[in-house]
C-alpha atoms as a PDB file:
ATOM      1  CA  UNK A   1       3.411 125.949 110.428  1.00  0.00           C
ATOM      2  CA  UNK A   2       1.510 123.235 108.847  1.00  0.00           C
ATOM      3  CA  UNK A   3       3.593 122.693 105.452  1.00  0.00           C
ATOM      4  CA  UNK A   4       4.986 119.146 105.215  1.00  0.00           C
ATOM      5  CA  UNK A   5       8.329 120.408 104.614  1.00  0.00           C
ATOM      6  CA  UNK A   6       8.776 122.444 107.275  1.00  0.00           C
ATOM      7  CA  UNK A   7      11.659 120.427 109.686  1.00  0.00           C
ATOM      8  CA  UNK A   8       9.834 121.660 112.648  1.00  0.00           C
ATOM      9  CA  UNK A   9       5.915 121.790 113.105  1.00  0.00           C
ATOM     10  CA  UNK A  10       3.718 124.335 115.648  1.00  0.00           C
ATOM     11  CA  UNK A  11       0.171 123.656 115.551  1.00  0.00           C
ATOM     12  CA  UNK A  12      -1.895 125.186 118.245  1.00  0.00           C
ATOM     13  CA  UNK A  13      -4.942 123.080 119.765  1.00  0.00           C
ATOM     14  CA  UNK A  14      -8.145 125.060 121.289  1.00  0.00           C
ATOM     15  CA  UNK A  15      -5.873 127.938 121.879  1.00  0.00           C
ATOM     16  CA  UNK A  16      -4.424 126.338 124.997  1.00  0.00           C
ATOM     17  CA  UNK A  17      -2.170 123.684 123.365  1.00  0.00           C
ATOM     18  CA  UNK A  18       0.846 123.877 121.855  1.00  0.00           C
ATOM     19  CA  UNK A  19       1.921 121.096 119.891  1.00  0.00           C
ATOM     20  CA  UNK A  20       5.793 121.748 118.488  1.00  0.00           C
ATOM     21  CA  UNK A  21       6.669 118.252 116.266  1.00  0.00           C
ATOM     22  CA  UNK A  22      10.065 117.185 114.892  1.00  0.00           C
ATOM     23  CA  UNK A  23       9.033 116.824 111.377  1.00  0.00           C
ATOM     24  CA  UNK A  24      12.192 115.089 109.590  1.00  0.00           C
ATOM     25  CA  UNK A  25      11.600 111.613 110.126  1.00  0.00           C
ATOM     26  CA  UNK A  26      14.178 110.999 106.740  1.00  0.00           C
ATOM     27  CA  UNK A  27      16.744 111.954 109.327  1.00  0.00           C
ATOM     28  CA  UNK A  28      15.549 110.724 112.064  1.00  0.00           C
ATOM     29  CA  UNK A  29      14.682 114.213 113.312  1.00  0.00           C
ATOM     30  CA  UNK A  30      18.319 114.567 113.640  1.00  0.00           C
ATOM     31  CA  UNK A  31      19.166 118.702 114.156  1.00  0.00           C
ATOM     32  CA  UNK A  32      20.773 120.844 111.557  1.00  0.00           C
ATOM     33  CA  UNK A  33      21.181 124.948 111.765  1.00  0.00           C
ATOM     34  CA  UNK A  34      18.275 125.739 110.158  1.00  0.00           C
ATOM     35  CA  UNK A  35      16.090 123.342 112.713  1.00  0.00           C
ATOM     36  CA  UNK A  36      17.495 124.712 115.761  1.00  0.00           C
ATOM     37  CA  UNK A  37      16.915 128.396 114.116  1.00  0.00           C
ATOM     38  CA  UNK A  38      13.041 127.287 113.882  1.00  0.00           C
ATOM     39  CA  UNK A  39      12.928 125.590 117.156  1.00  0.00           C
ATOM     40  CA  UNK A  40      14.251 128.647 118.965  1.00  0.00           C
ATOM     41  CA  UNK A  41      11.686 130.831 117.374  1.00  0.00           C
ATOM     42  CA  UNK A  42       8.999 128.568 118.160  1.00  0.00           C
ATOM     43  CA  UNK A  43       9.853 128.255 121.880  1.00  0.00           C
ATOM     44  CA  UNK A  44      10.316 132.609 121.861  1.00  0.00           C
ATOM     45  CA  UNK A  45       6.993 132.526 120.064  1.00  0.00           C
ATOM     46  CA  UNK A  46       5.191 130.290 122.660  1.00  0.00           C
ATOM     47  CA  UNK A  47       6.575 131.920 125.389  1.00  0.00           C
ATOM     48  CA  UNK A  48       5.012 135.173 124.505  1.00  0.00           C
ATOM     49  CA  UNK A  49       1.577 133.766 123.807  1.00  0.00           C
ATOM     50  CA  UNK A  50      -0.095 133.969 127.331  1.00  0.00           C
ATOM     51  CA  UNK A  51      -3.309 132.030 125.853  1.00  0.00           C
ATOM     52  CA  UNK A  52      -0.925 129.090 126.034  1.00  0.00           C
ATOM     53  CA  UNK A  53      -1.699 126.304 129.165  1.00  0.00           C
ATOM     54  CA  UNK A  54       0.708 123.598 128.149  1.00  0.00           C
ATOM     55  CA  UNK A  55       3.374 122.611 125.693  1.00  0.00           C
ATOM     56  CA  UNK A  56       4.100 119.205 124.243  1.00  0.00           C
ATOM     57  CA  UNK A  57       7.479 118.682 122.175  1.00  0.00           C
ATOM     58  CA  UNK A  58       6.999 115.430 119.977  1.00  0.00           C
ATOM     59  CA  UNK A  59       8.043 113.726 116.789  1.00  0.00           C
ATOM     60  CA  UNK A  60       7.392 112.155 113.288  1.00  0.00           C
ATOM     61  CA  UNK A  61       8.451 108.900 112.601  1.00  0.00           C
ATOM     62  CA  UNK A  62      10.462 106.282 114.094  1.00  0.00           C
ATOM     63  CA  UNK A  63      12.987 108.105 116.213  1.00  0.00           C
ATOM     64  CA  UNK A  64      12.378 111.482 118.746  1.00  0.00           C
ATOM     65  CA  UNK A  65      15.791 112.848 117.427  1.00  0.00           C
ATOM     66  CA  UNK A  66      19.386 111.491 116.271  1.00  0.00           C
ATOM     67  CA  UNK A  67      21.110 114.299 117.888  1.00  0.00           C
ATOM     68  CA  UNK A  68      23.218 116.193 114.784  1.00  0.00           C
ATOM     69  CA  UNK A  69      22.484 115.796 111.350  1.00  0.00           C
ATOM     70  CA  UNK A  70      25.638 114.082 109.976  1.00  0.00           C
ATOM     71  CA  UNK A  71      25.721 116.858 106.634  1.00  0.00           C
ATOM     72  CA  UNK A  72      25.780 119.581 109.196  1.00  0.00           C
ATOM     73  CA  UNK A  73      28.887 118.202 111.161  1.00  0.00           C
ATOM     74  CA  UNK A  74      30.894 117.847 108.048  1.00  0.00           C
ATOM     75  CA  UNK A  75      30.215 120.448 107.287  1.00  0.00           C
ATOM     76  CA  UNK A  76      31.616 122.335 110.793  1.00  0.00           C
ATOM     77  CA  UNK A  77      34.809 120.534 109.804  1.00  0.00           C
ATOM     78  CA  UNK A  78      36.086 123.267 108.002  1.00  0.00           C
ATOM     79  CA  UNK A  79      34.664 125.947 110.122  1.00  0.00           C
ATOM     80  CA  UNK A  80      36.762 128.308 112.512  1.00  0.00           C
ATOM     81  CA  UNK A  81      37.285 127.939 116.301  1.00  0.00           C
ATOM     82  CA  UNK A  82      35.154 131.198 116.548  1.00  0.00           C
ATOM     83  CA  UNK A  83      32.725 129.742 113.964  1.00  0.00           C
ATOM     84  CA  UNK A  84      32.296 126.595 115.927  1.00  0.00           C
ATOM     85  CA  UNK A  85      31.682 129.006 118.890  1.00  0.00           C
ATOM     86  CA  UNK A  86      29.066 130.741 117.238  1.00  0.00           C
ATOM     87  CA  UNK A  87      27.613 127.861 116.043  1.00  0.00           C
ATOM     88  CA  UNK A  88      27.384 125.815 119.684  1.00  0.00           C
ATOM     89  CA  UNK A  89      26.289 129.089 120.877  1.00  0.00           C
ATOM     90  CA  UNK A  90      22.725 128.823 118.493  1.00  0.00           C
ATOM     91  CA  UNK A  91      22.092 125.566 120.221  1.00  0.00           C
ATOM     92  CA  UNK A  92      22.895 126.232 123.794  1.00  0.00           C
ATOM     93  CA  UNK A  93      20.756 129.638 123.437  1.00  0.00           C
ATOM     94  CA  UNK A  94      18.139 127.457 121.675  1.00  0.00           C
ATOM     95  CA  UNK A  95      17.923 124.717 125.143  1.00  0.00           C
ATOM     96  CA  UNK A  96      18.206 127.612 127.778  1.00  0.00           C
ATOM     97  CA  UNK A  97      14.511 129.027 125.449  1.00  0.00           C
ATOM     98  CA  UNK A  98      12.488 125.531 125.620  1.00  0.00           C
ATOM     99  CA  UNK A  99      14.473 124.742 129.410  1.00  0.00           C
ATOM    100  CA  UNK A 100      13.032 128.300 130.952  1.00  0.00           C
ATOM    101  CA  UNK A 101       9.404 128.473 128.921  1.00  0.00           C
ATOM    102  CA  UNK A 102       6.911 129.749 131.490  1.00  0.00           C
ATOM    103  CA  UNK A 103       4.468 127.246 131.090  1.00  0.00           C
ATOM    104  CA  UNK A 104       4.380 123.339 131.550  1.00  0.00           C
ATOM    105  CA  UNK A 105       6.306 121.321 129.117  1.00  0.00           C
ATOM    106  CA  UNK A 106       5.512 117.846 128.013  1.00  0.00           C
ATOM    107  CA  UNK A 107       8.426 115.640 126.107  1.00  0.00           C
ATOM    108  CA  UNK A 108       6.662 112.842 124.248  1.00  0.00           C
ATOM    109  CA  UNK A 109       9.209 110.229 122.998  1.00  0.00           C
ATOM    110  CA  UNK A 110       8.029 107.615 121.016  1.00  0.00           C
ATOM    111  CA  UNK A 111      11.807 106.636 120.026  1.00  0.00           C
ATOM    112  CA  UNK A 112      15.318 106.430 119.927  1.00  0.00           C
ATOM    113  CA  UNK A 113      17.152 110.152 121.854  1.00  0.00           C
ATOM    114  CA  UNK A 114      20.840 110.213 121.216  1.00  0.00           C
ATOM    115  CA  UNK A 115      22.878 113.381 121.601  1.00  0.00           C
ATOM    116  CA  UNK A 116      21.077 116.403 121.511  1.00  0.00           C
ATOM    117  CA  UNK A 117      17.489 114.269 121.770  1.00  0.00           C
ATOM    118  CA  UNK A 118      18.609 113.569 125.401  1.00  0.00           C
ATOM    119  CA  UNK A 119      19.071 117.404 125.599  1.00  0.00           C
ATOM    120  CA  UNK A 120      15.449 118.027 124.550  1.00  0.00           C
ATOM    121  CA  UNK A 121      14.205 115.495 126.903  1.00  0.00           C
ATOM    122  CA  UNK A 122      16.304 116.872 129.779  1.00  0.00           C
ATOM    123  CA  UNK A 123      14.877 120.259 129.371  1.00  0.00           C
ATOM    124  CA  UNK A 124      11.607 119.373 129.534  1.00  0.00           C
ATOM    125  CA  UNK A 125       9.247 119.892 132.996  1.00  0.00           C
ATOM    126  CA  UNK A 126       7.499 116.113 132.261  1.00  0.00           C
ATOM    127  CA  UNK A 127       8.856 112.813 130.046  1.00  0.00           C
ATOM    128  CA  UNK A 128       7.004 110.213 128.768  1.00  0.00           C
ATOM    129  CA  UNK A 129       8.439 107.688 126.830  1.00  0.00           C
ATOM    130  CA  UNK A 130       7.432 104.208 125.125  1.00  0.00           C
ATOM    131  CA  UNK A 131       9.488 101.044 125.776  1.00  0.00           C
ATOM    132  CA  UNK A 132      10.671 100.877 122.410  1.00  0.00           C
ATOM    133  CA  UNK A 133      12.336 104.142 123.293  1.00  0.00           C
ATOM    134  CA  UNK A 134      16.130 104.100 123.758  1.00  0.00           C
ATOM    135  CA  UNK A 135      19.051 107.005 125.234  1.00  0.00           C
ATOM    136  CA  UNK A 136      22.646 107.474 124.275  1.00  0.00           C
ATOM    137  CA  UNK A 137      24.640 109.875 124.936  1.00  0.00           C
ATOM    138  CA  UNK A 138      26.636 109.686 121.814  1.00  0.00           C
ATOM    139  CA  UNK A 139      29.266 112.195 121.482  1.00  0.00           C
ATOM    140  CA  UNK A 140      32.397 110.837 122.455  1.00  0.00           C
ATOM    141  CA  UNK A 141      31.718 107.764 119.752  1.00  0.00           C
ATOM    142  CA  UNK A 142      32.573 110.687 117.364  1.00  0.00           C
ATOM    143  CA  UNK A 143      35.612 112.202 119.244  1.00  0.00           C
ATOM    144  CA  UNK A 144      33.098 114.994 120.610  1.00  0.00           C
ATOM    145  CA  UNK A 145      31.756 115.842 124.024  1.00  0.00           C
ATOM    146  CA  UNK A 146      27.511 116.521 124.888  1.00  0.00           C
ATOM    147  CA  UNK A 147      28.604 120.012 126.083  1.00  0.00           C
ATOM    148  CA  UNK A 148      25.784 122.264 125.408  1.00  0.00           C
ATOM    149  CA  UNK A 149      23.290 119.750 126.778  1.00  0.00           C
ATOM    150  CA  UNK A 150      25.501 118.999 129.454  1.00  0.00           C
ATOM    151  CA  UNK A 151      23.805 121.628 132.172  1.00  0.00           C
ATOM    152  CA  UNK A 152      20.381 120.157 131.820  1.00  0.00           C
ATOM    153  CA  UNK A 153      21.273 116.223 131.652  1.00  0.00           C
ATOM    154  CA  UNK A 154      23.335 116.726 134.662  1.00  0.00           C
ATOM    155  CA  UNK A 155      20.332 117.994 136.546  1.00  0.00           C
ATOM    156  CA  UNK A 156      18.276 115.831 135.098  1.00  0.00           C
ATOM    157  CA  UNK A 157      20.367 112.896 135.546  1.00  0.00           C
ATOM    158  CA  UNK A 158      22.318 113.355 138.608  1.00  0.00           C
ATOM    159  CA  UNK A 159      26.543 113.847 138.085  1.00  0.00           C
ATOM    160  CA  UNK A 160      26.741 109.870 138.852  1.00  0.00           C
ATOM    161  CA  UNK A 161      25.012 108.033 135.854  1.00  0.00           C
ATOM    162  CA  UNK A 162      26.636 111.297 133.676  1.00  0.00           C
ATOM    163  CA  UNK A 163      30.388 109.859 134.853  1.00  0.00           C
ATOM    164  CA  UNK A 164      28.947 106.523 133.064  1.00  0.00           C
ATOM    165  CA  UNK A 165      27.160 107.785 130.324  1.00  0.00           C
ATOM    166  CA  UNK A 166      28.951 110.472 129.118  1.00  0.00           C
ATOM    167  CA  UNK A 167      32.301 108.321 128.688  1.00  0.00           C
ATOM    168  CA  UNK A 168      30.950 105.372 127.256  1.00  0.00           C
ATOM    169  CA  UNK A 169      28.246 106.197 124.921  1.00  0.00           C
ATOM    170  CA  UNK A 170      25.898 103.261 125.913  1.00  0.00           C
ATOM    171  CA  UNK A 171      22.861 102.870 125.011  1.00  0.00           C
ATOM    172  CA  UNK A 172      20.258 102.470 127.693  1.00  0.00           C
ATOM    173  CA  UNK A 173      16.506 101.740 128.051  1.00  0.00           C
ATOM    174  CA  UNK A 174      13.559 103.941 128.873  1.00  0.00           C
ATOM    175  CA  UNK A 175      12.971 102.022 132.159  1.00  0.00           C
ATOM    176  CA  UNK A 176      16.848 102.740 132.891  1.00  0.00           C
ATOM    177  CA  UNK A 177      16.223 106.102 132.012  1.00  0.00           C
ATOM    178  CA  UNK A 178      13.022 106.434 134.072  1.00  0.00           C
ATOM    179  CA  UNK A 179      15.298 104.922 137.234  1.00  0.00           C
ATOM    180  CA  UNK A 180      18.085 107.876 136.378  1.00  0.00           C
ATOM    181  CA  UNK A 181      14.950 110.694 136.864  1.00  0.00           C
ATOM    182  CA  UNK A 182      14.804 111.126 133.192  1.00  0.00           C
ATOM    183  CA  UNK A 183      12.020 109.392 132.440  1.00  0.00           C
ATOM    184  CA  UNK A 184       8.585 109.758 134.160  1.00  0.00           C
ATOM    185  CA  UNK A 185       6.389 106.775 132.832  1.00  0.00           C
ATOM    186  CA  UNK A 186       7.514 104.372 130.499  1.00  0.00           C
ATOM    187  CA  UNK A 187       4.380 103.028 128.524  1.00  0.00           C
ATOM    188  CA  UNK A 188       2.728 101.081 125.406  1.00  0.00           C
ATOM    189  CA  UNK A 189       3.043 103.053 122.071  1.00  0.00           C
ATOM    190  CA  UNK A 190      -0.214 103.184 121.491  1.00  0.00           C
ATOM    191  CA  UNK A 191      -1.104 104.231 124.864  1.00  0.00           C
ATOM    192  CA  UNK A 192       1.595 107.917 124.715  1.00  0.00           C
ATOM    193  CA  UNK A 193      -0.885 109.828 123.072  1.00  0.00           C
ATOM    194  CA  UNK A 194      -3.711 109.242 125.622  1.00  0.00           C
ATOM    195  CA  UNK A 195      -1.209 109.587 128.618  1.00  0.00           C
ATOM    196  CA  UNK A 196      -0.149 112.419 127.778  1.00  0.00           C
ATOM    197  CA  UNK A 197      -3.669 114.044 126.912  1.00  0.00           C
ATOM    198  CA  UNK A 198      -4.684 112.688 130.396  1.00  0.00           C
ATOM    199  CA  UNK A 199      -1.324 114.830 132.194  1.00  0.00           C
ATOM    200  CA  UNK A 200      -2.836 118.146 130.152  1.00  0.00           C
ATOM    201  CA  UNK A 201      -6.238 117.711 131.147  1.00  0.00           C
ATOM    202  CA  UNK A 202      -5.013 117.560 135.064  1.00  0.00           C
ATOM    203  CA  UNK A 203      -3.184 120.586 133.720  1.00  0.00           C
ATOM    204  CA  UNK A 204      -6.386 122.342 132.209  1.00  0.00           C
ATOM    205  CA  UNK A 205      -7.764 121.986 135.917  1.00  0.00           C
ATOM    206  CA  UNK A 206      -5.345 124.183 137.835  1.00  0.00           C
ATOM    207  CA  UNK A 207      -4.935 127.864 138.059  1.00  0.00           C
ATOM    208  CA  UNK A 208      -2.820 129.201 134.918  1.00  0.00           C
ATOM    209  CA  UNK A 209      -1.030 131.424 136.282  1.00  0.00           C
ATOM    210  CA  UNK A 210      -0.331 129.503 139.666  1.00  0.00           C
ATOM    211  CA  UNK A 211       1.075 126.993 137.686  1.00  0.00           C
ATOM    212  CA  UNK A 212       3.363 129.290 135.696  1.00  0.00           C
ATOM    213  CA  UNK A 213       4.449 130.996 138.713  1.00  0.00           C
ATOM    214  CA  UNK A 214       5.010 127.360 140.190  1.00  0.00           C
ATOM    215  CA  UNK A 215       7.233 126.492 137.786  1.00  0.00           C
ATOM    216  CA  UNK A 216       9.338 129.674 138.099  1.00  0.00           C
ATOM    217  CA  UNK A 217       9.634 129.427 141.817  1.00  0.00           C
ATOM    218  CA  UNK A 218      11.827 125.478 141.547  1.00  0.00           C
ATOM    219  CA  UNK A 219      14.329 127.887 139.485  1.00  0.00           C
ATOM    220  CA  UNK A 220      14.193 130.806 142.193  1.00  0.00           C
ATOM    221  CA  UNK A 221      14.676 128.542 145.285  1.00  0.00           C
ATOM    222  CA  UNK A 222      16.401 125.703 144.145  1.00  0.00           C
ATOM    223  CA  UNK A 223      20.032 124.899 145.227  1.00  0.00           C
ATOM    224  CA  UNK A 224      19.356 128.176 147.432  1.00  0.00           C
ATOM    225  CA  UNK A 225      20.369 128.437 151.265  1.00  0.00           C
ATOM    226  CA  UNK A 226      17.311 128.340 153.428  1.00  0.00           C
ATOM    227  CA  UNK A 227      18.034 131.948 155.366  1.00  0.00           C
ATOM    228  CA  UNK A 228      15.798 134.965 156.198  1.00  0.00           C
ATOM    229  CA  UNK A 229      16.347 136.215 152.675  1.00  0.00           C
ATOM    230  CA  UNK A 230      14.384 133.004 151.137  1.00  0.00           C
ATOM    231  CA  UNK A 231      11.991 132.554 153.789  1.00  0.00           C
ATOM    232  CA  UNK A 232      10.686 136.248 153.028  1.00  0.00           C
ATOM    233  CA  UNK A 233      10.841 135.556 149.516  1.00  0.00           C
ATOM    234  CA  UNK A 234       8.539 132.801 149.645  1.00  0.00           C
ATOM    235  CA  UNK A 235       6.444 134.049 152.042  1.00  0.00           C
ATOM    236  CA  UNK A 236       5.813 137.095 149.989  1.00  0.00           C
ATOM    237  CA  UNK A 237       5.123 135.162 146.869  1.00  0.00           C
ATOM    238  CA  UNK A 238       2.716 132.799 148.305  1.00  0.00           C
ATOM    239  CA  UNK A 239       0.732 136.268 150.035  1.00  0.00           C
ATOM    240  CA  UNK A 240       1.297 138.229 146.484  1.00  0.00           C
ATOM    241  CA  UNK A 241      -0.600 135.200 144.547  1.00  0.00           C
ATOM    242  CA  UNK A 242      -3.493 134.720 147.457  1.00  0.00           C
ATOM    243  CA  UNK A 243      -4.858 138.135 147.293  1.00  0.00           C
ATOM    244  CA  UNK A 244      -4.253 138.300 143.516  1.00  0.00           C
ATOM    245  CA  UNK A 245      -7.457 137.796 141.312  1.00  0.00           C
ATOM    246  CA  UNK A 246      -6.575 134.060 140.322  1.00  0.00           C
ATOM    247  CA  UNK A 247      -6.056 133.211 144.268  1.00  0.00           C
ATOM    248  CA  UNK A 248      -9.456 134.485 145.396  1.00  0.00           C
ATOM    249  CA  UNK A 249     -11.416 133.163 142.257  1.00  0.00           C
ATOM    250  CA  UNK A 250      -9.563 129.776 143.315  1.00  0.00           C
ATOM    251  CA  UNK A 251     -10.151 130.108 147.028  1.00  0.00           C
ATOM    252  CA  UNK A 252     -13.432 130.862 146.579  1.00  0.00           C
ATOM    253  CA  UNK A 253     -14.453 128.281 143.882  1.00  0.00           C
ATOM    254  CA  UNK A 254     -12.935 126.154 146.597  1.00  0.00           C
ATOM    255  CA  UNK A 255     -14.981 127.060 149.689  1.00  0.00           C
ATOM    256  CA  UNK A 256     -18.190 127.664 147.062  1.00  0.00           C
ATOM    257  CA  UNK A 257     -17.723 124.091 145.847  1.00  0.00           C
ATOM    258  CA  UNK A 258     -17.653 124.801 142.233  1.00  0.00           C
ATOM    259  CA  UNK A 259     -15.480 125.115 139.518  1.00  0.00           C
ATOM    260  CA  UNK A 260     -13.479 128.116 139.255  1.00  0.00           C
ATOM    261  CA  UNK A 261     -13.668 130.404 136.068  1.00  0.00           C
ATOM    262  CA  UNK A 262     -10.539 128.753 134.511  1.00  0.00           C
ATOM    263  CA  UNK A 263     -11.985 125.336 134.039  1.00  0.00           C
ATOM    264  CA  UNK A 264     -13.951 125.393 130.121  1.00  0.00           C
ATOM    265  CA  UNK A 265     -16.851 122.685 130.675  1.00  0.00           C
END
């Protein structure tokens, strides 16, 4: 999607890349219907494309993302307990997508999150954020509450700083939000770009599918009780992925001292 009036932008770099960009910088990026129907076919798209190594969610202009587009909640006004259902529904479905991708995810904020920004960011394997960049969780300013980001910025978070943040809307920095777990590195503006290039190209290096798998096994054993039924688990993933063709290419790249067949010189 490379049309400048398209609210949400995919381009695809070297085949490996994927590059989705918040592209209504008018609005501050801020999410209406329409943009969380596009982002949730992006994210199903990517997911199926097994070419992919990485994905970076970014943004146009001076903010990351507002949260909701201010038309689009007057709008709701009028709409039906069941319609507002449906509705939520389109963005919590649209967060679970980008949250679960199989593949690394990279959340490059360049500026203000509020609301639903904080949602993106939360859902996202890696953060990087300027110091210019600023948080809030802004919903109860409106008489609302940050319910369908609410499973992610927990985790992310911790349920402390959420007993803060939640009630009193403040805003807070980038380094505040790097202390909460939020944040990984706060840096210059005009050094985000090359960080985060840096973090795929230490991607690029590793095993694709080890990596994917990787990221699936934090969901399968975390919060999980460490009994015979886990230990055999793991043990049977980590022997299923050494005799697989990726684990003796690695292994053996390793022992051979030279690059295995994944890494494009």
């Amino acid at each position: 999607m490379e049309n400048s009036k398209e609210k949400v932008l995919l381009q695809i770099k070297g085949k490996q890349i994927a590059y989705v960009i918040l592209n209504n910088p008018d609005k501050h990026n801020a999410f209406d219907d329409s943009m969380i129907t596009t982002l949730t076919n992006i994210f199903n798209e990517i997911a199926l494309n097994q070419e992919l190594r990485a994905m970076v969610l970014m943004a146009k202009g001076k903010s990351f993302c507002a949260g909701a587009d201010l038309n689009w909640m007057k709008s709701m006004a009028d709409y039906s307990y069941q319609e507002n259902v449906t509705d939520a529904n389109a963005m919590a479905q649209m967060l679970k997508t980008l949250n679960t991708l199989p593949l690394p995810t990279i959340a490059q904020i360049q500026g203000p999150a509020f609301g639903g920004g904080v949602g993106l960011a939360s859902c996202c394997d890696m953060v990087f954020a300027t110091k210019r960049t600023s948080f809030c969780l802004s919903e109860v300013k409106l008489g609302l509450i940050p319910a369908t980001i609410s499973p992610y910025v927990i985790n992310a978070i911790g349920m402390n700083a959420c007993r803060r943040y939640f009630q009193t809307a403040e805003r807070f920095s980038a380094q505040k939000a790097k202390e909460l777990g939020l944040v990984d590195e706060v840096i210059e503006q005009d050094e985000l770009e090359l960080t985060v290039s840096s973090v795929i190209q230490n991607l690029l290096k590793n095993g694709p599918e080890a990596v994917r798998q990787s990221k699936q096994l934090i969901f399968d054993v975390m919060g999980r009780e460490i009994n015979s039924q886990l230990l055999t688990q793991t043990s049977e993933s980590i022997a299923a992925i050494r005799v697989s063709s990726q684990g003796q290419e690695g292994l053996n790249a390793f022992f051979s001292q030279r690059d295995p067949n994944w890494i494009i010189n």
